[in-house]
PDB file of N, CA and C in Angstrom:
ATOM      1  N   UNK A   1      -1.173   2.208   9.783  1.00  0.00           N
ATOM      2  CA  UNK A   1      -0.710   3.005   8.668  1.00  0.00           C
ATOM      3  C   UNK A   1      -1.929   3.579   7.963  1.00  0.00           C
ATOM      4  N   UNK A   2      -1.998   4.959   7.825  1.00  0.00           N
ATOM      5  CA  UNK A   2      -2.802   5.754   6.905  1.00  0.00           C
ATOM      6  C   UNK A   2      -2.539   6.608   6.340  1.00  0.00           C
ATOM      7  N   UNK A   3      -2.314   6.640   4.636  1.00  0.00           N
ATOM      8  CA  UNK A   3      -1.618   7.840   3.521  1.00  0.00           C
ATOM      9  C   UNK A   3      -3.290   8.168   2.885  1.00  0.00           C
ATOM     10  N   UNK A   4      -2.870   9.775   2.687  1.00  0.00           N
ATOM     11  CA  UNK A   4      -3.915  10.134   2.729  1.00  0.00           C
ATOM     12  C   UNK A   4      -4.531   9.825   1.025  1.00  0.00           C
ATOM     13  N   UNK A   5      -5.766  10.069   0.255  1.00  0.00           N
ATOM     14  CA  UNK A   5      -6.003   8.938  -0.678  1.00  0.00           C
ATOM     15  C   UNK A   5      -5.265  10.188  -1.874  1.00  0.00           C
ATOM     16  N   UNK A   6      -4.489   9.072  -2.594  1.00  0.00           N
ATOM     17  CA  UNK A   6      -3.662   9.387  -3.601  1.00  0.00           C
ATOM     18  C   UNK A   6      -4.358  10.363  -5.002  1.00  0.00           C
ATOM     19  N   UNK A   7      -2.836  11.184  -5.202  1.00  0.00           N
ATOM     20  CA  UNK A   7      -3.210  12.380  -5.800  1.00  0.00           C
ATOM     21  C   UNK A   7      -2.961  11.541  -7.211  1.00  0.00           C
ATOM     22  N   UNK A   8      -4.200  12.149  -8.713  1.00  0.00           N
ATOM     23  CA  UNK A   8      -3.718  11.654  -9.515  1.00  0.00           C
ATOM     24  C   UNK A   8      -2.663  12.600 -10.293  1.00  0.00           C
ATOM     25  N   UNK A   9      -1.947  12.180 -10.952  1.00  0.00           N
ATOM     26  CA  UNK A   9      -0.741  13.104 -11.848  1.00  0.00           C
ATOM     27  C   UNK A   9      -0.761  14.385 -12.526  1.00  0.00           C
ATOM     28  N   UNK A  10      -2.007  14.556 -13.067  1.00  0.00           N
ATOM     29  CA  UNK A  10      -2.689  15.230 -13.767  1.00  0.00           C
ATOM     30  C   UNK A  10      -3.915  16.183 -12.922  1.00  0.00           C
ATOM     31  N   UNK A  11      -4.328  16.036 -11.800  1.00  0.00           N
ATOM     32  CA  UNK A  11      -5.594  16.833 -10.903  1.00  0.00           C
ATOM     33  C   UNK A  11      -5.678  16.371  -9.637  1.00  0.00           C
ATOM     34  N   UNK A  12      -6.404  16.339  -9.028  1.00  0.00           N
ATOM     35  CA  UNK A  12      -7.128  16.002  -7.659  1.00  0.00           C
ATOM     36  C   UNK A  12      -6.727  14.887  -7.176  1.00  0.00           C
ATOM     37  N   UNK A  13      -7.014  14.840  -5.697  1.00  0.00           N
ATOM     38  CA  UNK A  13      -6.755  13.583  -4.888  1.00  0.00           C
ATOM     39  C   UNK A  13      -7.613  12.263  -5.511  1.00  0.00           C
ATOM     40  N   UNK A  14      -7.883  11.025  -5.521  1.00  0.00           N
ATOM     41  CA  UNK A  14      -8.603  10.340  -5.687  1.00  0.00           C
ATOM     42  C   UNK A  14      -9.252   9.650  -4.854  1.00  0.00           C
ATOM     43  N   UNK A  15     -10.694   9.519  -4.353  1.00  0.00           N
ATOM     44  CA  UNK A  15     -10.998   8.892  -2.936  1.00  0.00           C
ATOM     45  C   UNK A  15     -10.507   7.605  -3.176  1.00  0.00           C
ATOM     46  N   UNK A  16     -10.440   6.987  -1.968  1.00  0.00           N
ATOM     47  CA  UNK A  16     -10.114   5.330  -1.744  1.00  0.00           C
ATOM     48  C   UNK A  16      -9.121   5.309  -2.285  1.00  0.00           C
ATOM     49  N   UNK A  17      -7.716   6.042  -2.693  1.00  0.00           N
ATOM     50  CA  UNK A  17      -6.953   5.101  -3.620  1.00  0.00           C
ATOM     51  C   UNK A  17      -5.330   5.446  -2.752  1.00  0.00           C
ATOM     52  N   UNK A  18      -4.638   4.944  -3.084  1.00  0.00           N
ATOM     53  CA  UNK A  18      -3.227   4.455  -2.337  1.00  0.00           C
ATOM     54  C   UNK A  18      -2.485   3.835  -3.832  1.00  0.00           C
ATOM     55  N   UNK A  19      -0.982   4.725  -3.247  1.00  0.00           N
ATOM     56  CA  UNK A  19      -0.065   3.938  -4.597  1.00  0.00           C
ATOM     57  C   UNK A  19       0.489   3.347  -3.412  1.00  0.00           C
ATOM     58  N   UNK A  20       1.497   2.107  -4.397  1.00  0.00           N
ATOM     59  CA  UNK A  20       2.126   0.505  -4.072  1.00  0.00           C
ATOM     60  C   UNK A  20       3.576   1.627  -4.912  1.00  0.00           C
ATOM     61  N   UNK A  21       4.106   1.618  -4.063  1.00  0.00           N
ATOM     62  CA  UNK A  21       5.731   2.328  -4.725  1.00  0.00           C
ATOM     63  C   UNK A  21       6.471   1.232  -4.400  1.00  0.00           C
ATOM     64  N   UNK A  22       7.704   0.749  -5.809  1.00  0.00           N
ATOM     65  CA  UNK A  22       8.416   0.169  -5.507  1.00  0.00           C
ATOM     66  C   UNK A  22       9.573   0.070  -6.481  1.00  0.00           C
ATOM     67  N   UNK A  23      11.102  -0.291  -6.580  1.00  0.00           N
ATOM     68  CA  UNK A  23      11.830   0.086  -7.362  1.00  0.00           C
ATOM     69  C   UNK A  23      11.688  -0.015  -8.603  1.00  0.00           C
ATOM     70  N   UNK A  24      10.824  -1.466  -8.863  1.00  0.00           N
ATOM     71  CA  UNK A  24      10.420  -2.250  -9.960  1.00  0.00           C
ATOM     72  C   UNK A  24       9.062  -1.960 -10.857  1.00  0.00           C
ATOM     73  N   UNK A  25       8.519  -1.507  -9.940  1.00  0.00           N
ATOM     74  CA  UNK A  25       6.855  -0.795 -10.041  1.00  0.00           C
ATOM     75  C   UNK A  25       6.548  -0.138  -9.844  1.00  0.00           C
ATOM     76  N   UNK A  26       5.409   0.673 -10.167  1.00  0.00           N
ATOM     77  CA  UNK A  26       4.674   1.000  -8.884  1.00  0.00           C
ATOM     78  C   UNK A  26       2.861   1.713  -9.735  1.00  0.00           C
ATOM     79  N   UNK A  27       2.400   1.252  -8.754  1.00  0.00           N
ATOM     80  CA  UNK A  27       0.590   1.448  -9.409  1.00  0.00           C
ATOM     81  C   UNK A  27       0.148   2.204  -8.353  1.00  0.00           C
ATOM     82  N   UNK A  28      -1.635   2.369  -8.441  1.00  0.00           N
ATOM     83  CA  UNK A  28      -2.249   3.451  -7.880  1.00  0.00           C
ATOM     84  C   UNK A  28      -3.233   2.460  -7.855  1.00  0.00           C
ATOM     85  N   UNK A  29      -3.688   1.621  -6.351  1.00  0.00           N
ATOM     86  CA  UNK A  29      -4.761   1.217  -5.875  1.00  0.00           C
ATOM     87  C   UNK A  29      -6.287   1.452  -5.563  1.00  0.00           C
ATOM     88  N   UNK A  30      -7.133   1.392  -6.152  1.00  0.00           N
ATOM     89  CA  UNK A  30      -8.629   2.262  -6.117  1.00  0.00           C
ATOM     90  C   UNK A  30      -9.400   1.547  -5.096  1.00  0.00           C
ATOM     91  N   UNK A  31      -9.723   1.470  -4.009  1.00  0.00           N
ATOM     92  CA  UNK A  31     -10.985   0.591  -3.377  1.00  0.00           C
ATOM     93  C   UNK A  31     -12.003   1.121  -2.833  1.00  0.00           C
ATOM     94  N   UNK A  32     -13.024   0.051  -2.693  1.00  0.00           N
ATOM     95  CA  UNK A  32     -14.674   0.739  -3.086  1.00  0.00           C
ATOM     96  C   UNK A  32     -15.096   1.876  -1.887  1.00  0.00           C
ATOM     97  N   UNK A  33     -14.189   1.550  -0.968  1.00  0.00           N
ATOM     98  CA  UNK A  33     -14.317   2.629   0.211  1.00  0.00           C
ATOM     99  C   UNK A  33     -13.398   2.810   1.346  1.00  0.00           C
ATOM    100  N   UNK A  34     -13.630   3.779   2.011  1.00  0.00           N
ATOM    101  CA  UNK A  34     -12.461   4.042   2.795  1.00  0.00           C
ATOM    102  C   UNK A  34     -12.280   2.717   3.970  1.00  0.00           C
ATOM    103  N   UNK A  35     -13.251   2.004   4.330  1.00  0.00           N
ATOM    104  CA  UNK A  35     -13.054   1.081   5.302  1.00  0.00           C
ATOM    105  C   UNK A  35     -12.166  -0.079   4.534  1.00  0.00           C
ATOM    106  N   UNK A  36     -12.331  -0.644   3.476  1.00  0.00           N
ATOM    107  CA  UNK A  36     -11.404  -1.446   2.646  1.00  0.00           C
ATOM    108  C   UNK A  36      -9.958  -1.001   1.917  1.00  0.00           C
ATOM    109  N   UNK A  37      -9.893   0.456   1.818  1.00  0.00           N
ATOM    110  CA  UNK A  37      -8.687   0.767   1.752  1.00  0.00           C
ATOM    111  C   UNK A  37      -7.678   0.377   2.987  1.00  0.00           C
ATOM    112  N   UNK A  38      -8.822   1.150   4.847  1.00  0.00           N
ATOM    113  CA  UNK A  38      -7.529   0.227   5.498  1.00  0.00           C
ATOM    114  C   UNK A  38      -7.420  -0.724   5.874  1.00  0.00           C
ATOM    115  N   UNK A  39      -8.280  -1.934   5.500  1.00  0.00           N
ATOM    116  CA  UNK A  39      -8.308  -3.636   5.485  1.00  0.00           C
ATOM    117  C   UNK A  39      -7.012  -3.530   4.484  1.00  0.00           C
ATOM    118  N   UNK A  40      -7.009  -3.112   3.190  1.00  0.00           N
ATOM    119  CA  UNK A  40      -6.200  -3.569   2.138  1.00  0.00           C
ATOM    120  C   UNK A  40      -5.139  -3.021   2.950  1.00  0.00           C
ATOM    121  N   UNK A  41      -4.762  -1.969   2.803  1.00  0.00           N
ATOM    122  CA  UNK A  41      -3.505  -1.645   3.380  1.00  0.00           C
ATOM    123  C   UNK A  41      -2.420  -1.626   4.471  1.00  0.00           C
ATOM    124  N   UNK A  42      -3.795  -2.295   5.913  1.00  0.00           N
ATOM    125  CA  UNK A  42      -3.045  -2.712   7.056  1.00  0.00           C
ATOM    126  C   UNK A  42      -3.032  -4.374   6.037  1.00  0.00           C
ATOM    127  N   UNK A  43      -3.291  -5.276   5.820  1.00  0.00           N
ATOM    128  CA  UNK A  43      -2.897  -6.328   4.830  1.00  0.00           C
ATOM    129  C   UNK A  43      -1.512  -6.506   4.457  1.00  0.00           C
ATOM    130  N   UNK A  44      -1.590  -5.692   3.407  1.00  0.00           N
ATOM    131  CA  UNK A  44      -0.335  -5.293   3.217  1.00  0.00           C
ATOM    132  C   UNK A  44       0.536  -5.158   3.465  1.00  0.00           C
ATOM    133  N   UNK A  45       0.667  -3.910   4.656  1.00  0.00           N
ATOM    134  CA  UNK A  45       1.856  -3.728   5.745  1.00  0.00           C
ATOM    135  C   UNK A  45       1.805  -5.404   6.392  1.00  0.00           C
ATOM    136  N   UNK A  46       0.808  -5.907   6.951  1.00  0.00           N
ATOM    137  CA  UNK A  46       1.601  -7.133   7.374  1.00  0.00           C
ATOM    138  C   UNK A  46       2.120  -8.078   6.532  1.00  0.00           C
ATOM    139  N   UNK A  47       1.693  -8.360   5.579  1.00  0.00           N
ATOM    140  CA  UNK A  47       2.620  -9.147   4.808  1.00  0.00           C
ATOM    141  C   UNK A  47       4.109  -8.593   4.206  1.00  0.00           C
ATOM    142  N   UNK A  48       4.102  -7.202   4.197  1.00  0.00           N
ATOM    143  CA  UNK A  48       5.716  -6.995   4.121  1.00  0.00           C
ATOM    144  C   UNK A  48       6.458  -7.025   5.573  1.00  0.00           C
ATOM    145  N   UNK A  49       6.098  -6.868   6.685  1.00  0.00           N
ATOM    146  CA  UNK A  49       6.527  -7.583   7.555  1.00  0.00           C
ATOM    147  C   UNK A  49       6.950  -8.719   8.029  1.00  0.00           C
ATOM    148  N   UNK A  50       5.885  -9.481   7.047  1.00  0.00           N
ATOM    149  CA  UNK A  50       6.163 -11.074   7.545  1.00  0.00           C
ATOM    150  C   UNK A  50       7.438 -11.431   6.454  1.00  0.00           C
ATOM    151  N   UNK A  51       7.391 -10.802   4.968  1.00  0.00           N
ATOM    152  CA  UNK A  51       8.495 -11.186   4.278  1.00  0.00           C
ATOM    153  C   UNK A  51       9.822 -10.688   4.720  1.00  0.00           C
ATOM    154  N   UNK A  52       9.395  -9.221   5.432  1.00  0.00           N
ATOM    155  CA  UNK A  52      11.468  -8.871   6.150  1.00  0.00           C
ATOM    156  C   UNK A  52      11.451  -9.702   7.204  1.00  0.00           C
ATOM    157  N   UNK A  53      10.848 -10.219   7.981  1.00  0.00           N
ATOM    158  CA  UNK A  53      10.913 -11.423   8.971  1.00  0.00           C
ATOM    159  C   UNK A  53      11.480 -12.599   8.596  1.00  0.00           C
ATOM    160  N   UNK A  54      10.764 -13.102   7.997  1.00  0.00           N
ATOM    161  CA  UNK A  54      11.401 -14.284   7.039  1.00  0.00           C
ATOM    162  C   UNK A  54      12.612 -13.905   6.384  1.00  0.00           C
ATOM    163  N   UNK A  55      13.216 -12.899   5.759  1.00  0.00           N
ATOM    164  CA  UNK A  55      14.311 -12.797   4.860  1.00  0.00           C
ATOM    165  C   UNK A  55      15.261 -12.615   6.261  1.00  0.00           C
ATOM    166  N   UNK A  56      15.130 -11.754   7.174  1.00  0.00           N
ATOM    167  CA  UNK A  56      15.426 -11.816   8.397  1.00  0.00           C
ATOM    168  C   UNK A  56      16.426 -13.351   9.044  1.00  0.00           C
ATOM    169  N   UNK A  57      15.348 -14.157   9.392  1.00  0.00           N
ATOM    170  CA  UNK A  57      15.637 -14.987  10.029  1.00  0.00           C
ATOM    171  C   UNK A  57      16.992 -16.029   8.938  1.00  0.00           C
ATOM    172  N   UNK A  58      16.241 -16.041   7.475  1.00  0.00           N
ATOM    173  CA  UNK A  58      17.309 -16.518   6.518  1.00  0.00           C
ATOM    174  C   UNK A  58      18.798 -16.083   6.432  1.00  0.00           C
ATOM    175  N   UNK A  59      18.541 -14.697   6.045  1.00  0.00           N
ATOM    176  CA  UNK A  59      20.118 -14.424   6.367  1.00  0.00           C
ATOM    177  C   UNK A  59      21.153 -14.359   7.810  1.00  0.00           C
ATOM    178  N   UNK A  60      20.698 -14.955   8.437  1.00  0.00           N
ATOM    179  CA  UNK A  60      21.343 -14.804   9.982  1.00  0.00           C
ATOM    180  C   UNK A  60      21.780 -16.158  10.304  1.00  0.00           C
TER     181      UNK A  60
END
């Protein structure tokens, strides 16, 4: 997974940064460079994987 680095509201793209969208939330992630944005964000994607997995296996 790669979104390209997030626009702020008001101007320009922002380097390194990625929003977290969610019904409840949602923020705008800054990291120190593009190689740790996709550490953080492949991260990420796997741990919401592992939680629909798990919710997965529960409801069945």
């Amino acid at each position: 997974m790669d979104l390209p680095d997030s626009e702020n509201e008001s101007g320009p793209a922002i380097k390194n940064a990625f929003k977290i969208i969610s019904p409840q939330k949602s923020f705008t992630v800054l990291a120190p460079s593009q190689n740790d944005k996709r550490t953080w964000m492949a991260d990420i994607q796997k741990h919401i994987e592992l939680c629909y997995t798990q919710h997965m296996k529960w409801i069945e």
